[in-house]
N, C-alpha and C. Protein backbone atom coordinates (compact mmCIF):
# COMPACT_ATOMS: atom_id res chain seq x y z
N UNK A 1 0.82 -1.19 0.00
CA UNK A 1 0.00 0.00 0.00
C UNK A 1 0.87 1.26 0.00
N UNK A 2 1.78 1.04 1.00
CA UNK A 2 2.97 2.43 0.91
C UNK A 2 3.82 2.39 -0.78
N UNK A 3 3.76 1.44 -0.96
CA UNK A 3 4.18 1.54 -2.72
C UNK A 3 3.16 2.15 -3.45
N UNK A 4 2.42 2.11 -3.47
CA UNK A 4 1.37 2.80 -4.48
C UNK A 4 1.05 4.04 -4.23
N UNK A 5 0.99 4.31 -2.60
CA UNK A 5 0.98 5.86 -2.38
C UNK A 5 2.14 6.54 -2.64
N UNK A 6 3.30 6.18 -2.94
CA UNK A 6 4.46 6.81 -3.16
C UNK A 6 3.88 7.36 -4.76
N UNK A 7 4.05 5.94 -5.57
CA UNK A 7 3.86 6.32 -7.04
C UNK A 7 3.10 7.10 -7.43
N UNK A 8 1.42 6.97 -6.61
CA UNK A 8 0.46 7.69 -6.48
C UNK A 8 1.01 9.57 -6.73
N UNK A 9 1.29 9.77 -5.54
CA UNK A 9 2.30 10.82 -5.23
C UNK A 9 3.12 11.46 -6.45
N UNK A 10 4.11 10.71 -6.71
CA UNK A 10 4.76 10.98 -7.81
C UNK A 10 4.65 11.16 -8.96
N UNK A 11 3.26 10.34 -9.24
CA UNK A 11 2.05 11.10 -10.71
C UNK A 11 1.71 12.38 -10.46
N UNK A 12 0.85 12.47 -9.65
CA UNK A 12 0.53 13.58 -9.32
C UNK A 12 1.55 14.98 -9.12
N UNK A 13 2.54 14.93 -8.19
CA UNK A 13 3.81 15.45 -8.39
C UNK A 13 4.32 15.94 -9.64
N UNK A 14 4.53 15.06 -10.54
CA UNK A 14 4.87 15.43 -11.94
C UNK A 14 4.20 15.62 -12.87
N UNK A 15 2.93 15.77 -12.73
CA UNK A 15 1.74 16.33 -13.62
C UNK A 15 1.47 17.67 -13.29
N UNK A 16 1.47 18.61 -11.69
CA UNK A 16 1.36 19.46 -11.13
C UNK A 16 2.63 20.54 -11.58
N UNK A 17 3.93 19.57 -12.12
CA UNK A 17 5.07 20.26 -12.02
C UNK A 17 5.10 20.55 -13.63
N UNK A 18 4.78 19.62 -14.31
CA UNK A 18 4.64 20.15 -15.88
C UNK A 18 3.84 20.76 -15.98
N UNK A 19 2.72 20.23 -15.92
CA UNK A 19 1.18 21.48 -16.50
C UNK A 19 1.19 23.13 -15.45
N UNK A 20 1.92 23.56 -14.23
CA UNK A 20 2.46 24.20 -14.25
C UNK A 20 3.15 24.95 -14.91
N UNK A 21 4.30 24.33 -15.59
CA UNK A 21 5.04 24.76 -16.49
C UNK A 21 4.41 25.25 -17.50
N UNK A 22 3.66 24.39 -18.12
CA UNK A 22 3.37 24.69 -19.61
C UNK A 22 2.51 25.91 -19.57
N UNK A 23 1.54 26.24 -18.55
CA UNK A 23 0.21 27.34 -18.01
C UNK A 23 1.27 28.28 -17.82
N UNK A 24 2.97 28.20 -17.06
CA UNK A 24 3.47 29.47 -17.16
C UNK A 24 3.96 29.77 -18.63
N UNK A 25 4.39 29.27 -19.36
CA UNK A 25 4.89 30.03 -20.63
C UNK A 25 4.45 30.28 -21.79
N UNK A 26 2.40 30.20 -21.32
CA UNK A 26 1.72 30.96 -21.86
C UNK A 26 1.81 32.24 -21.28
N UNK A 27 2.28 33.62 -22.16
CA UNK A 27 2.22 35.08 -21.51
C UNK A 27 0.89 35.47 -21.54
N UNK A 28 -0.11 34.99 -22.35
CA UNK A 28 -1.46 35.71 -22.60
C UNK A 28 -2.00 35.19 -21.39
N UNK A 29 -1.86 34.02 -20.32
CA UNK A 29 -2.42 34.07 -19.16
C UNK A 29 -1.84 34.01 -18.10
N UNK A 30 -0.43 34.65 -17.94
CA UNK A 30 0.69 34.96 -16.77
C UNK A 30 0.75 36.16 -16.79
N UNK A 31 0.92 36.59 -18.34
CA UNK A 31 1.91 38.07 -18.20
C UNK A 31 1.40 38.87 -17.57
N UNK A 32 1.77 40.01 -17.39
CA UNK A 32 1.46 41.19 -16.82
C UNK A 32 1.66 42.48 -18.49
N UNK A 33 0.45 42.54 -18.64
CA UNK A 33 0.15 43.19 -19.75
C UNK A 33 -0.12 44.64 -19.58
N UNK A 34 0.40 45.90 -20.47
CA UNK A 34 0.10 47.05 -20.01
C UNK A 34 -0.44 47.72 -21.56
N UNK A 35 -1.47 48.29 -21.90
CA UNK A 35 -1.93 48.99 -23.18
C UNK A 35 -1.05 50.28 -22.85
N UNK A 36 -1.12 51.52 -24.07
CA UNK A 36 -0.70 52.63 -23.77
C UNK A 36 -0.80 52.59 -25.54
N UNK A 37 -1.18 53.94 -25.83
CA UNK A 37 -0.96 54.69 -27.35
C UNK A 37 0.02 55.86 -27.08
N UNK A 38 -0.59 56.49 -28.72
CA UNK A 38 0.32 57.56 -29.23
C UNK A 38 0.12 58.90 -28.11
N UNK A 39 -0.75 58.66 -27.27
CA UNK A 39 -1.74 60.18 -26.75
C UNK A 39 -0.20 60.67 -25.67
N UNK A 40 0.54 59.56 -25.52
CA UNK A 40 1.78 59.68 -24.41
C UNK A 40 2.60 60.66 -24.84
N UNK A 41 2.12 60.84 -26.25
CA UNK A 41 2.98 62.11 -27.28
C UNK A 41 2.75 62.81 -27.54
N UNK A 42 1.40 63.08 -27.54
CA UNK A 42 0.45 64.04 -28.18
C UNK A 42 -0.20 63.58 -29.33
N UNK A 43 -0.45 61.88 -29.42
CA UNK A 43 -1.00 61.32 -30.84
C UNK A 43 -2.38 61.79 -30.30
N UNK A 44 -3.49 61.04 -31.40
CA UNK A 44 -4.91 61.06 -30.59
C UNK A 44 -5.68 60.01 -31.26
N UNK A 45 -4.38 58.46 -31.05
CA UNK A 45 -5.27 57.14 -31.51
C UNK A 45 -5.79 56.75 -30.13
N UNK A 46 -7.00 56.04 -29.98
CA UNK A 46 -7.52 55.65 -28.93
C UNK A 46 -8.06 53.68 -29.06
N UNK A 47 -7.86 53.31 -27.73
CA UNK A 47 -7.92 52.13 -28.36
C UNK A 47 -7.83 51.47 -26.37
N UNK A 48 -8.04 50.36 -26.03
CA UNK A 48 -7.98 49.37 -25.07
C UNK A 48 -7.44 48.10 -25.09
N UNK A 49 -7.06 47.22 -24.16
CA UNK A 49 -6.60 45.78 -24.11
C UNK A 49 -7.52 45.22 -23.22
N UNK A 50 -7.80 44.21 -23.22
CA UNK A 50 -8.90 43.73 -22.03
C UNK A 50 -8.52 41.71 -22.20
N UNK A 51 -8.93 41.62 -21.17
CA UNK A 51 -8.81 39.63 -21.14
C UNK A 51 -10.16 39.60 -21.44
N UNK A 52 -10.61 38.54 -22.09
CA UNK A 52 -11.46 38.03 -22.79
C UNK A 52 -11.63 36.05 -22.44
N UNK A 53 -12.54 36.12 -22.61
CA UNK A 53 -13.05 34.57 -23.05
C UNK A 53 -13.44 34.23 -24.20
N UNK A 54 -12.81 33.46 -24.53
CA UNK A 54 -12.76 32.18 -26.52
C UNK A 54 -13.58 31.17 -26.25
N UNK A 55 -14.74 30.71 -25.78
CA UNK A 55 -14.98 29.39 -25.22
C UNK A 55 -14.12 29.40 -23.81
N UNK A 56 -13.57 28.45 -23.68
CA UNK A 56 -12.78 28.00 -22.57
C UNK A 56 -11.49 28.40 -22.74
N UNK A 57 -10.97 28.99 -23.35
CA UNK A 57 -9.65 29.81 -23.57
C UNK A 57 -9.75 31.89 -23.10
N UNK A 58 -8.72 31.82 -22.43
CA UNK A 58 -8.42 33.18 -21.98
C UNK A 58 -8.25 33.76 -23.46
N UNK A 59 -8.07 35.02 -23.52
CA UNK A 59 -7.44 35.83 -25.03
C UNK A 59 -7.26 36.86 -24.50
N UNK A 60 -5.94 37.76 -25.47
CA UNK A 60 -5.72 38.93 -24.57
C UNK A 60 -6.91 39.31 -25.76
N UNK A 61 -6.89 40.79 -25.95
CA UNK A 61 -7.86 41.46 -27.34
C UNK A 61 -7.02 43.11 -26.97
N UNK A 62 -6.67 43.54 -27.94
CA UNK A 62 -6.09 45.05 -28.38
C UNK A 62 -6.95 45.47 -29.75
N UNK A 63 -8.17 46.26 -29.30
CA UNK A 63 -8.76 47.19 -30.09
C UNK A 63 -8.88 48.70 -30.17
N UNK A 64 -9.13 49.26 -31.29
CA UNK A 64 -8.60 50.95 -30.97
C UNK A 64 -8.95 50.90 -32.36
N UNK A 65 -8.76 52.64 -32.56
CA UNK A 65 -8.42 53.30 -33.47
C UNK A 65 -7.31 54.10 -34.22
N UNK A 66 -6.72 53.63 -35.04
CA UNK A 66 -5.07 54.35 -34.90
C UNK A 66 -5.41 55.49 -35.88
N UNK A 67 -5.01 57.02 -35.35
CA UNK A 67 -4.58 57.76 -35.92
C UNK A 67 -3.23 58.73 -36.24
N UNK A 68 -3.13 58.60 -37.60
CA UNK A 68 -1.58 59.87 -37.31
C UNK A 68 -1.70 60.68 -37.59
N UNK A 69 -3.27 61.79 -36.73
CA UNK A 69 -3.33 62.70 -36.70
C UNK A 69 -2.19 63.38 -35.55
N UNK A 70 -1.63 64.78 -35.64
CA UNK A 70 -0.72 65.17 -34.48
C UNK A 70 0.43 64.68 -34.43
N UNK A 71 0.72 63.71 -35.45
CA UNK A 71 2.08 62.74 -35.40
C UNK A 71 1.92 61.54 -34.52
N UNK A 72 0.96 60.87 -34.37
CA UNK A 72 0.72 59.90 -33.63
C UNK A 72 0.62 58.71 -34.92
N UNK A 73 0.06 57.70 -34.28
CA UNK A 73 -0.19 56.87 -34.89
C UNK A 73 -0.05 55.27 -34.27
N UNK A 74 -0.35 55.11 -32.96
CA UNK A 74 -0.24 53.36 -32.74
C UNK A 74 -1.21 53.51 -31.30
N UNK A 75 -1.49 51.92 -31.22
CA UNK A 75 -1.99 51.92 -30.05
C UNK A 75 -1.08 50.05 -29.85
N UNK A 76 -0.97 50.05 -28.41
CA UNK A 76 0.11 48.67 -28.28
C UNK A 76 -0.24 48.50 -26.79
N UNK A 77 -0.05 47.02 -26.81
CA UNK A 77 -0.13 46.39 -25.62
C UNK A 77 1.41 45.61 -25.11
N UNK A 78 2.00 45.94 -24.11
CA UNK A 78 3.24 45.16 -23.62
C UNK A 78 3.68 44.37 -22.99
N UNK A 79 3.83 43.58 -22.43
CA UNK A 79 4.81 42.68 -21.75
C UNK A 79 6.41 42.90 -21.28
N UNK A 80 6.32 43.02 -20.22
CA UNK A 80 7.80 43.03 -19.30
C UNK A 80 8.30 41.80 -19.37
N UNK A 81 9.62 41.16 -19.79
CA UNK A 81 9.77 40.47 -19.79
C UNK A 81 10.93 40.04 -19.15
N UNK A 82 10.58 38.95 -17.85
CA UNK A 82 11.35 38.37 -17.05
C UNK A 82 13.20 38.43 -17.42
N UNK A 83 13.68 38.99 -16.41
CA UNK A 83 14.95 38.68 -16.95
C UNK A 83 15.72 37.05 -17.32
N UNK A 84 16.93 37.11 -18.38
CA UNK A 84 16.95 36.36 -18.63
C UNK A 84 16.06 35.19 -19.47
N UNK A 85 14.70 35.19 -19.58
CA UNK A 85 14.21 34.37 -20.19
C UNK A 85 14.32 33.84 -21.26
N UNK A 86 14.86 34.68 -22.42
CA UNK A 86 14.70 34.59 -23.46
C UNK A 86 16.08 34.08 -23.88
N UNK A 87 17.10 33.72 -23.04
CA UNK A 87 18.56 33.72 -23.57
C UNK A 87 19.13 32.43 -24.44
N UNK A 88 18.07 31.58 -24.17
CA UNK A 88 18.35 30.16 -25.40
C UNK A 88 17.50 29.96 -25.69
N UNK A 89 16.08 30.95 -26.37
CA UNK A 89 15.10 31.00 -27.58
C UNK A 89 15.48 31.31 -28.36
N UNK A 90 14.39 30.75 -29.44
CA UNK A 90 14.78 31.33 -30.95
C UNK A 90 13.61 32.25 -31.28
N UNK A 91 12.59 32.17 -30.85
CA UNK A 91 11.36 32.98 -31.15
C UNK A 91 10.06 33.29 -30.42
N UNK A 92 9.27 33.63 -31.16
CA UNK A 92 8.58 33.82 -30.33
C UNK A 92 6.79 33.75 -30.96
N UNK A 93 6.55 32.28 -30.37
CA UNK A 93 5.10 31.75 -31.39
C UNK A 93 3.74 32.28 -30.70
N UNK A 94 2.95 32.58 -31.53
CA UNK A 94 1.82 33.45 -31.54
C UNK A 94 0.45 32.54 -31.54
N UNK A 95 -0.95 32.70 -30.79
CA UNK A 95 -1.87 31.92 -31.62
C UNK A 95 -2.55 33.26 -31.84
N UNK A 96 -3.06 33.58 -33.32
CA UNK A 96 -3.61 35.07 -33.35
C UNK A 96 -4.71 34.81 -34.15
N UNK A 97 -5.62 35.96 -33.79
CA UNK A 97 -6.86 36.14 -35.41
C UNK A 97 -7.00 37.65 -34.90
N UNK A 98 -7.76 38.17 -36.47
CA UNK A 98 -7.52 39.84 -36.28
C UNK A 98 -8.95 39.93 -37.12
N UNK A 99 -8.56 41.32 -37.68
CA UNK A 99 -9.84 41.67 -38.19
C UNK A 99 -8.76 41.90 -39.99
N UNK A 100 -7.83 41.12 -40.42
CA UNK A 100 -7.34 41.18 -41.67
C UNK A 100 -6.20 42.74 -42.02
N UNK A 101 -5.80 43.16 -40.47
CA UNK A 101 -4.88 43.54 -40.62
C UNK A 101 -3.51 43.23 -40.40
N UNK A 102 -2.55 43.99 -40.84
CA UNK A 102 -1.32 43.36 -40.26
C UNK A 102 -0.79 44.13 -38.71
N UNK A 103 -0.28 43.62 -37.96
CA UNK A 103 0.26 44.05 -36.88
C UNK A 103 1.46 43.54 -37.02
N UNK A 104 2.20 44.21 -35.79
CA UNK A 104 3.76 44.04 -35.49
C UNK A 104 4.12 43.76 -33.70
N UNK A 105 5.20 43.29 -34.02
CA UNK A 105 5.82 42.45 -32.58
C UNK A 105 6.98 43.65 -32.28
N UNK A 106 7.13 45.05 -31.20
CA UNK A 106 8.23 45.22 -31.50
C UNK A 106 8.54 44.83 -29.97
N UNK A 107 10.02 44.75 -29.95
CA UNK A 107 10.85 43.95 -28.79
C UNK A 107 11.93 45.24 -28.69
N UNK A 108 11.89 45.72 -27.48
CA UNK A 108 13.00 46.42 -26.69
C UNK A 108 14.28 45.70 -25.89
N UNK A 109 15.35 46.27 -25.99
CA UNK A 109 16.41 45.57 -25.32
C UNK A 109 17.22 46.80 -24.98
N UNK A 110 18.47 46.29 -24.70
CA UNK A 110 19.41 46.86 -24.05
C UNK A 110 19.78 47.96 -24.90
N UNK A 111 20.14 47.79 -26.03
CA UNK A 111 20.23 48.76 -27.20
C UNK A 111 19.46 49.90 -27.87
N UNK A 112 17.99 49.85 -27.09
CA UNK A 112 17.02 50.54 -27.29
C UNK A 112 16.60 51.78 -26.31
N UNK A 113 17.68 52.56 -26.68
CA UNK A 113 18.08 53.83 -25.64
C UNK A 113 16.56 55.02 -25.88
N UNK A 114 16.20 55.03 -27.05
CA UNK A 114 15.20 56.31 -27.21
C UNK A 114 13.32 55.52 -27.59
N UNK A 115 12.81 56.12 -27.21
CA UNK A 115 11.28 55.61 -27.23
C UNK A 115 11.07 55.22 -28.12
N UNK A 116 11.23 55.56 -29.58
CA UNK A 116 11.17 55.01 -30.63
C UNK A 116 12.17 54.30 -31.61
N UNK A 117 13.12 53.76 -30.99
CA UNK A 117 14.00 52.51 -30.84
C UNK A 117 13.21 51.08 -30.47
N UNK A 118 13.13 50.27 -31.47
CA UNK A 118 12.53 48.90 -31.52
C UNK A 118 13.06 47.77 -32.61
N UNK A 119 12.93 46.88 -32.31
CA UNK A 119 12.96 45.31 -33.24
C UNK A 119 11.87 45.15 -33.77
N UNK A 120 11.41 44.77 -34.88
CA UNK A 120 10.32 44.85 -34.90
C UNK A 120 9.80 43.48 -36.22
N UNK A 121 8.74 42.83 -36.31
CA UNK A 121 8.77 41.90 -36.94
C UNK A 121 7.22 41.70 -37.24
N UNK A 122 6.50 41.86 -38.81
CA UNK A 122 5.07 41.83 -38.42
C UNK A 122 4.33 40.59 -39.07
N UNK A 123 3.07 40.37 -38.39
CA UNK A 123 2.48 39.51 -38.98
C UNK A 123 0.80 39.44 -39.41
N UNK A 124 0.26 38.84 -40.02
CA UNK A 124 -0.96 39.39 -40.92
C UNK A 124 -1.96 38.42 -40.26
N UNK A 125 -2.71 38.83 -40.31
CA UNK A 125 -4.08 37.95 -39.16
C UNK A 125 -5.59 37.79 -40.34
N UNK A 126 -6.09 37.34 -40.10
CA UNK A 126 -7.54 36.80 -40.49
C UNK A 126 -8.41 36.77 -39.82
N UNK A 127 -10.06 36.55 -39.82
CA UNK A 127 -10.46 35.90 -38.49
C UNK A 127 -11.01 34.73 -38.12
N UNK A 128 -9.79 33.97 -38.54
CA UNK A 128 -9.73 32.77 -38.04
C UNK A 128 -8.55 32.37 -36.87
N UNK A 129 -8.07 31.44 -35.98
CA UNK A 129 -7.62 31.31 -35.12
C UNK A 129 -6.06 30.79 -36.29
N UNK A 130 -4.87 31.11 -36.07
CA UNK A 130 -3.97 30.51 -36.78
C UNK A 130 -2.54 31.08 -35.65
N UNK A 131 -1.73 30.28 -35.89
CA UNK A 131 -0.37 29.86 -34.94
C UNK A 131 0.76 30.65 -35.95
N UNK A 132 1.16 31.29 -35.56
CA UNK A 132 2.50 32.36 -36.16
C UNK A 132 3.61 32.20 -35.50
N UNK A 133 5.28 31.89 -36.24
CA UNK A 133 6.08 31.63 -35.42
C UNK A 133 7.17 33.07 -35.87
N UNK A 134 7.39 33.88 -34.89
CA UNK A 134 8.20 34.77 -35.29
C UNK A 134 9.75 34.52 -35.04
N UNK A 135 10.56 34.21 -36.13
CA UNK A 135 12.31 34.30 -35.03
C UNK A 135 12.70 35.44 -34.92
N UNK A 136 13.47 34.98 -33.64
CA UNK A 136 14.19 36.40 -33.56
C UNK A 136 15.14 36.96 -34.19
N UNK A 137 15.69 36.34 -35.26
CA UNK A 137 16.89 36.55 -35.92
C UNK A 137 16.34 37.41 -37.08
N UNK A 138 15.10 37.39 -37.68
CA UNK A 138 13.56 38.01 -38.40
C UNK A 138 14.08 39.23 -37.89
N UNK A 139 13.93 39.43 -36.49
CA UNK A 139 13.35 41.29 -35.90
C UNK A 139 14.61 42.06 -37.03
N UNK A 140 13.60 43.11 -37.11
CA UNK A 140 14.42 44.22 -38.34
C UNK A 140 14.45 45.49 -36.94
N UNK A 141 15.59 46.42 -36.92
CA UNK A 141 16.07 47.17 -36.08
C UNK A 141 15.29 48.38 -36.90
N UNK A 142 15.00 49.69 -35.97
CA UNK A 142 14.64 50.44 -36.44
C UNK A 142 15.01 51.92 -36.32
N UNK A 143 16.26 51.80 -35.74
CA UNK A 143 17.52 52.38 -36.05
C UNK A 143 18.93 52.25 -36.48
N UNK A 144 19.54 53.28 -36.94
CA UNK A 144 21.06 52.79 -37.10
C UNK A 144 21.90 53.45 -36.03
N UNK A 145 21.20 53.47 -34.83
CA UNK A 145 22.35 53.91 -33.30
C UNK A 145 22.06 52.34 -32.60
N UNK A 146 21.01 51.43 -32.88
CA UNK A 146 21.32 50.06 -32.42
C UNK A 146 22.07 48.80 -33.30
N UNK A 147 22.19 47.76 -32.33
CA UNK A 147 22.95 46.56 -33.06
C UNK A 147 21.97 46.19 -33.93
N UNK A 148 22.81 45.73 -34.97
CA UNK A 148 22.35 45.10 -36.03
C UNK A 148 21.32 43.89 -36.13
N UNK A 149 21.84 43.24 -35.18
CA UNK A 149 21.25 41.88 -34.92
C UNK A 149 20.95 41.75 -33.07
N UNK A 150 19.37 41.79 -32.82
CA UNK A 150 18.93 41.75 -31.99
C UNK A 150 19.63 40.39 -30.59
N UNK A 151 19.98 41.34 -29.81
CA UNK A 151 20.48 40.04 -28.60
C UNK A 151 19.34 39.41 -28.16
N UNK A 152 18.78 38.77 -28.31
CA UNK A 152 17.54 37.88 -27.42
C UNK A 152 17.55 37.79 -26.04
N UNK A 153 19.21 37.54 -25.67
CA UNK A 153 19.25 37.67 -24.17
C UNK A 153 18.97 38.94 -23.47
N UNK A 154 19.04 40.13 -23.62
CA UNK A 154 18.31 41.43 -23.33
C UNK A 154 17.65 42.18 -23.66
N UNK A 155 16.33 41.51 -23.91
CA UNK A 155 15.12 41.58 -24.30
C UNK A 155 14.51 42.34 -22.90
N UNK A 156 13.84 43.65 -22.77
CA UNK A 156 13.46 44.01 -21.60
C UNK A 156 11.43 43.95 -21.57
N UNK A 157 10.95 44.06 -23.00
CA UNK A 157 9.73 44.34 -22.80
C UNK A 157 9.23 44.00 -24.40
N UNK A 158 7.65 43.20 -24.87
CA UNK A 158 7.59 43.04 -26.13
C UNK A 158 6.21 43.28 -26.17
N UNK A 159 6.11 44.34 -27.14
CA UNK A 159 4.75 45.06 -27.58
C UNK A 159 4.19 44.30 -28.37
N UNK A 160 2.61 43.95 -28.50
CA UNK A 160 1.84 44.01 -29.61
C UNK A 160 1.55 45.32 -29.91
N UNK A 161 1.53 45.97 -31.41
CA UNK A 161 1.76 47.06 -31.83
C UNK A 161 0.49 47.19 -33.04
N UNK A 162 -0.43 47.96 -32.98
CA UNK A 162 -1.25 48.49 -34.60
C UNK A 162 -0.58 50.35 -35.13
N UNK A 163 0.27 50.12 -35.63
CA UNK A 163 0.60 51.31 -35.70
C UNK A 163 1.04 51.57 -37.68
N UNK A 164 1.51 52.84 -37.84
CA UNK A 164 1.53 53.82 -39.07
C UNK A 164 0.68 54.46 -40.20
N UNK A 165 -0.40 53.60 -39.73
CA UNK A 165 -1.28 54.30 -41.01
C UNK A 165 -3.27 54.60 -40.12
N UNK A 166 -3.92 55.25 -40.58
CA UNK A 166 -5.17 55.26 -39.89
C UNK A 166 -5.82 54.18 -40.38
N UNK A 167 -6.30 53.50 -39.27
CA UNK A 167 -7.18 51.88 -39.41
C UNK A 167 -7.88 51.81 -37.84
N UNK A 168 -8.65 50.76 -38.22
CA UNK A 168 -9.22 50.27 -37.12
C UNK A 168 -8.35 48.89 -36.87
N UNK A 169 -8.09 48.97 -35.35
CA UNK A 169 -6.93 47.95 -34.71
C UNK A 169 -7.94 46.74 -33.93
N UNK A 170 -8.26 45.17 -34.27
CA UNK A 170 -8.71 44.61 -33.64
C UNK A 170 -8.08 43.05 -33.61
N UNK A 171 -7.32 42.81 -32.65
CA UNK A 171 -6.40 42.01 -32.41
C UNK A 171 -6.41 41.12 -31.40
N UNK A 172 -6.42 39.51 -31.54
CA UNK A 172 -6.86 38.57 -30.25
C UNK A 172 -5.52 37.68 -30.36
N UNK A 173 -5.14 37.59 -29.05
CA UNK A 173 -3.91 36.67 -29.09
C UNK A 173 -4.28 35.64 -27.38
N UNK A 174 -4.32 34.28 -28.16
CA UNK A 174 -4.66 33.33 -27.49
C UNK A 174 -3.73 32.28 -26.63
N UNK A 175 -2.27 32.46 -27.21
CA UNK A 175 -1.08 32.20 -26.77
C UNK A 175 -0.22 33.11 -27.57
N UNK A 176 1.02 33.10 -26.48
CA UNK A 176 2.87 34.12 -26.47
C UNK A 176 3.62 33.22 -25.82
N UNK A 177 3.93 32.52 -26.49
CA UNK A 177 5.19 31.29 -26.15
C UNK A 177 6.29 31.62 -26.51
N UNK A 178 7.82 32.01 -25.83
CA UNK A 178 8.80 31.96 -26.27
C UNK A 178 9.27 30.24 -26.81
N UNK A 179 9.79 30.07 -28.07
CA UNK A 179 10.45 28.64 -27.99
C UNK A 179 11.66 29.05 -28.62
């Protein structure tokens, strides 16, 4: 009987310790998510992030209006991202559906001294549910005062972004898996 409660134990144990795992390195239901637009500048796109329910799935959702009236133009949702995490990934996989626009991933690091300093890498949505794998070796820099080629290991914070042109921004992301 003490044999079986051990093993007993030790199922349980290691089911608690993976599915743990796997529930943390979904960001859409750990992270700590923050919205913010252009208005921080004087843009005047307006727009929200909110958690949502898919059925039985969490979703983040980033909707708005982007304008570049005033010199504005984005509305974005972020993620702080744990130090270290990212230092032996290659990317960073998405489950997304939109309203058939394109959005962008931009990623801040160490190199990203001025506000509009980013990595940036975009991808095109439908509205259907579909899995996007972005690498990081992909992110395009969006200056020439940063490195060329994005360090992954000092990665400080990674935006979902609807930004440059006037549109309506409606964006659902159901998983943010680094792999």
């Amino acid at each position: 009987m003490k044999k079986h409660t051990t093993i007993l134990l030790s199922i349980i144990a290691f089911l608690y310790v993976n599915c743990g795992i796997a529930m943390a390195d979904n960001y859409v239901k750990t992270g700590q998510w923050s919205y913010f637009s252009d208005t921080v500048m004087g843009g005047v796109s307006e727009g929200n992030a909110r958690f949502e329910n898919d059925g039985t799935d969490k979703i983040l959702r980033l909707t708005g209006e982007v304008s570049t009236e005033n010199n504005g133009g984005f509305v974005q949702v972020r993620l702080a991202v744990p130090e270290g995490i990212t230092a032996n990934k290659k990317g960073i996989r998405l489950k997304i559906k939109g309203n058939g626009e394109n959005y962008y991933l931009h990623i801040r690091n160490s190199s990203t001294k001025l506000p509009w300093h980013y990595y940036q890498q975009a991808f095109s949505t439908d509205d259907t549910w579909k899995e996007v794998q972005l690498p990081f070796e992909n992110f395009e820099k969006s200056s020439s005062l940063m490195w060329s080629k994005m360090k992954q290991s000092t990665i400080k914070t990674i935006g979902i972004v609807a930004y440059g042109k006037d549109h309506t921004a409606d964006v659902s992301i159901m998983s943010f898996i680094f792999y």
